[in-house]
C-alpha atoms as a PDB file:
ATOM      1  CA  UNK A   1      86.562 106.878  95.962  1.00  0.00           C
ATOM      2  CA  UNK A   2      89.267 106.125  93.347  1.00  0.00           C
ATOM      3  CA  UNK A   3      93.174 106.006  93.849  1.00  0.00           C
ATOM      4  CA  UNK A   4      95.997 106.866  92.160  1.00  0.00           C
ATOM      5  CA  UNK A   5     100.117 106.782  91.861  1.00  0.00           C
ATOM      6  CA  UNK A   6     102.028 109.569  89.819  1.00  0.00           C
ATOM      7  CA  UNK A   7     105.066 108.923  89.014  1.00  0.00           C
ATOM      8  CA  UNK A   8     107.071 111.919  88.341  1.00  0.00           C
ATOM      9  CA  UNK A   9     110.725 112.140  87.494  1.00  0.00           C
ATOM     10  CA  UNK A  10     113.144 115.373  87.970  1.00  0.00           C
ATOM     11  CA  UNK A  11     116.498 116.456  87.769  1.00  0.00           C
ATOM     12  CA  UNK A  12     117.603 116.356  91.746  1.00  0.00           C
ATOM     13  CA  UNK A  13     116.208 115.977  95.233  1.00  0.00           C
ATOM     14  CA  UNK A  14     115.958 119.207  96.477  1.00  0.00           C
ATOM     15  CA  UNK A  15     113.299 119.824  93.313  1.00  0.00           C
ATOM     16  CA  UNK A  16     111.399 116.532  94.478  1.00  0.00           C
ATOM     17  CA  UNK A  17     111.158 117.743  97.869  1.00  0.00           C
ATOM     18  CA  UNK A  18     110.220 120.987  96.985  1.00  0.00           C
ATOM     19  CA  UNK A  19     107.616 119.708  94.589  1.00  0.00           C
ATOM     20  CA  UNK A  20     106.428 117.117  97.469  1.00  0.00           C
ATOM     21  CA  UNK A  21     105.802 120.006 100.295  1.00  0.00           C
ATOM     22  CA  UNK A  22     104.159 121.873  97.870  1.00  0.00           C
ATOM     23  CA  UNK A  23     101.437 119.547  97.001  1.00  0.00           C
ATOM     24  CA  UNK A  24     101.056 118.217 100.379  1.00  0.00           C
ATOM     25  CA  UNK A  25     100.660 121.643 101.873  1.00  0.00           C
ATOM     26  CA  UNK A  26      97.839 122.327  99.495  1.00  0.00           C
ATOM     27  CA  UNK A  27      95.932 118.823 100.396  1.00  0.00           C
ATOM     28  CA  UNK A  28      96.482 117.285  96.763  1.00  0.00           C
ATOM     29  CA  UNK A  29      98.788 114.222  97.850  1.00  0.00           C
ATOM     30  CA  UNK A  30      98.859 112.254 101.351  1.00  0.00           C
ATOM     31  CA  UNK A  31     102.562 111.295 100.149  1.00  0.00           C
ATOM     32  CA  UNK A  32     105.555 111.014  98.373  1.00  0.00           C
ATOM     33  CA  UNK A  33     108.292 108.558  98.471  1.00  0.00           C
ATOM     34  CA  UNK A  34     111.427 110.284  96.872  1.00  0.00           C
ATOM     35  CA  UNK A  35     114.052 107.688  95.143  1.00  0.00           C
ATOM     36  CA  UNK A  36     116.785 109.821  94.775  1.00  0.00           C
ATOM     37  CA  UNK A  37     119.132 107.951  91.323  1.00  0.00           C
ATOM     38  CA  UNK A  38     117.414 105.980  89.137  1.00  0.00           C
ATOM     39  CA  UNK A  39     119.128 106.158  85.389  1.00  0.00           C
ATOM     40  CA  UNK A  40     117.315 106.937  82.409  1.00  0.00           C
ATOM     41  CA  UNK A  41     117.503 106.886  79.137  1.00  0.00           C
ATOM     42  CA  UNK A  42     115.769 108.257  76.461  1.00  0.00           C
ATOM     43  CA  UNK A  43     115.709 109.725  72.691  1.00  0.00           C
ATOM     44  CA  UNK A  44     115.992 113.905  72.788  1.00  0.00           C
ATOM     45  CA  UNK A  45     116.476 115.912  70.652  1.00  0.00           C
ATOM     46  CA  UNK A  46     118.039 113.264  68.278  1.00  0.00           C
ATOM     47  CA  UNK A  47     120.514 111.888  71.086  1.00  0.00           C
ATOM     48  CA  UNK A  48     120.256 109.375  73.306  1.00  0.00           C
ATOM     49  CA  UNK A  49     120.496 110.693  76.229  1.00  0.00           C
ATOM     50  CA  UNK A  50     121.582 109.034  79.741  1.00  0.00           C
ATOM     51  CA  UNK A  51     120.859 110.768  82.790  1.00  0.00           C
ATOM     52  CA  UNK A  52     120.455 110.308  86.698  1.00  0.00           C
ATOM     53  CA  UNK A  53     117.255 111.313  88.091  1.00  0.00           C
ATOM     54  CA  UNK A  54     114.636 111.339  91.034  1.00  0.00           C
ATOM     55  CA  UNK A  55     111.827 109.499  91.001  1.00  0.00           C
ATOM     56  CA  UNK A  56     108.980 110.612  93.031  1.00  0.00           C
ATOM     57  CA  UNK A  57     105.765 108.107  93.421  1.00  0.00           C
ATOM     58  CA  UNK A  58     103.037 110.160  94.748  1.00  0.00           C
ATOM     59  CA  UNK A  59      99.699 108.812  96.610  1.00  0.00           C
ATOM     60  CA  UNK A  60      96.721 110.778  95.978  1.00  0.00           C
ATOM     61  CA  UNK A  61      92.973 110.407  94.723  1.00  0.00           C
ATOM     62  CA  UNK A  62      92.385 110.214  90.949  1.00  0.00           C
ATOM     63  CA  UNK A  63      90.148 112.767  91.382  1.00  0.00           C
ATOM     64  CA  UNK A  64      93.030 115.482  92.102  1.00  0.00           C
ATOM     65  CA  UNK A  65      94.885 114.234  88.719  1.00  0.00           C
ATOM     66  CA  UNK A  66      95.212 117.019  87.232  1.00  0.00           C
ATOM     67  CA  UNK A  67      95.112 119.513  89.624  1.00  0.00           C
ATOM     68  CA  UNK A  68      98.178 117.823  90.699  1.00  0.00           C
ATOM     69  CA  UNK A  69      99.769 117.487  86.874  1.00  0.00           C
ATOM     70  CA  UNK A  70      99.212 121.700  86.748  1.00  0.00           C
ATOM     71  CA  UNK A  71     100.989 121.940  90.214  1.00  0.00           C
ATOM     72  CA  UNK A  72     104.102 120.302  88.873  1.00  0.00           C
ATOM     73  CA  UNK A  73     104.760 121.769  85.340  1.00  0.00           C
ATOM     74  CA  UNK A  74     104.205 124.829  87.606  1.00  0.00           C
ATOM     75  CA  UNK A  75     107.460 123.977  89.368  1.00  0.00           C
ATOM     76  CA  UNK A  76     108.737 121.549  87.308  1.00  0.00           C
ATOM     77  CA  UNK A  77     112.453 122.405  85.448  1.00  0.00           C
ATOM     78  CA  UNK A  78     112.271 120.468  82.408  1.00  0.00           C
ATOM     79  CA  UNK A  79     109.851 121.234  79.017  1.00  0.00           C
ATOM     80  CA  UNK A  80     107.923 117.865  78.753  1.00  0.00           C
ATOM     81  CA  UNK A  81     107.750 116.455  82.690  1.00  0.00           C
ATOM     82  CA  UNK A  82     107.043 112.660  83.171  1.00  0.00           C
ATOM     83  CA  UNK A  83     103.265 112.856  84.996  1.00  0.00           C
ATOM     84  CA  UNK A  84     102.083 109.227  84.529  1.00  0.00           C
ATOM     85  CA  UNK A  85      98.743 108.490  86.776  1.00  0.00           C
ATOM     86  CA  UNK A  86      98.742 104.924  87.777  1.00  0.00           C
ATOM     87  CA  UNK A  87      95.189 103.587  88.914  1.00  0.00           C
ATOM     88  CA  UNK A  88      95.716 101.498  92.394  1.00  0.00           C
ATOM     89  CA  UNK A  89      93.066  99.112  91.727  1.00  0.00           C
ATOM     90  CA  UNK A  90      93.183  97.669  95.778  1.00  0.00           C
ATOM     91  CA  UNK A  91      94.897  98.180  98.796  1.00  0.00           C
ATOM     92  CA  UNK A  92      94.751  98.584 102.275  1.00  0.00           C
ATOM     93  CA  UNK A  93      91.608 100.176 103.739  1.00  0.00           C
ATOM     94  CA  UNK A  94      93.255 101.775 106.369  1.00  0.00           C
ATOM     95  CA  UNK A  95      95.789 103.172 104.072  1.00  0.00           C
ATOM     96  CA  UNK A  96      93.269 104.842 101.328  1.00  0.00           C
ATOM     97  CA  UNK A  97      91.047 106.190 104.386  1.00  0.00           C
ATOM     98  CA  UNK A  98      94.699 107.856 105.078  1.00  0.00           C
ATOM     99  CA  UNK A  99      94.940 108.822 101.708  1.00  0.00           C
ATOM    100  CA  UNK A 100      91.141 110.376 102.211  1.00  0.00           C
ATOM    101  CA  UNK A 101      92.537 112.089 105.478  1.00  0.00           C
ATOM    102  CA  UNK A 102      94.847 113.905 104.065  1.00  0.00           C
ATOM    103  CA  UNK A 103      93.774 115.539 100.852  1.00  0.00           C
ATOM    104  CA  UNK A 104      91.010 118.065  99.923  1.00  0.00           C
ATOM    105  CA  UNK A 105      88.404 115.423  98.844  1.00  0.00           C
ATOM    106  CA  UNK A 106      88.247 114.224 102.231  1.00  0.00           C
END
C-alpha cells in the first residue's frame, strides 16, 4: 500500500471543512488537519497578489489521488485549485493501518 499528503489551499474555513466532511464521508481521506491563515503570494492575472488562506493537509492512499483531486474542483471556489500529492515515503505502522481503516481501499 502507498501513502499520500494533499495539500490543498482555499479561500476560508468553512470551505475546508466542508471539503474535509465531504471526502471523509465518502471513504477517500482518513483526515484532514485544517490551518486556518497561512499568507500567500502569487503572480495572477499579471498582479501579485497577497492573500490569506486555509491550508488543508489531507492523509489518504495514493491510490485515491485523483478520485480525491475530482472531489475538490467539484467543490472547490477558485479556477486553478492547489492539489499537490505528496508521497509519505515512511511512517508509523499503526498510523497507515489507520489510514487503511478508514478509506475505501481498505
Amino acid at each position: 500500500m502507498s501513502y499520500c499528503i494533499i495539500n490543498c489551499t482555499v479561500n476560508s474555513k468553512k470551505e475546508a471543512i466542508e471539503i474535509s466532511k465531504h471526502l471523509v464521508k465518502k471513504k477517500l481521506i482518513a483526515c484532514c488537519n485544517i490551518i486556518p491563515s497561512i499568507t500567500s503570494i502569487y503572480e495572477w492575472n499579471g498582479n501579485i497578489n497577497e492573500d490569506n488562506e486555509v491550508l488543508m493537509i489531507i492523509k489518504t492512499e495514493t491510490a485515491l489521488f485523483k478520485k480525491i483531486e475530482a472531489e475538490i474542483k467539484k467543490m472547490h471556489t477558485y479556477d486553478i485549485p492547489e492539489i499537490i500529492c505528496i508521497p509519505i515515503n515512511n511512517g508509523s505502522r499503526k498510523y497507515l493501518d489507520w489510514i487503511d481503516e478508514q478509506t475505501l481501499n481498505n
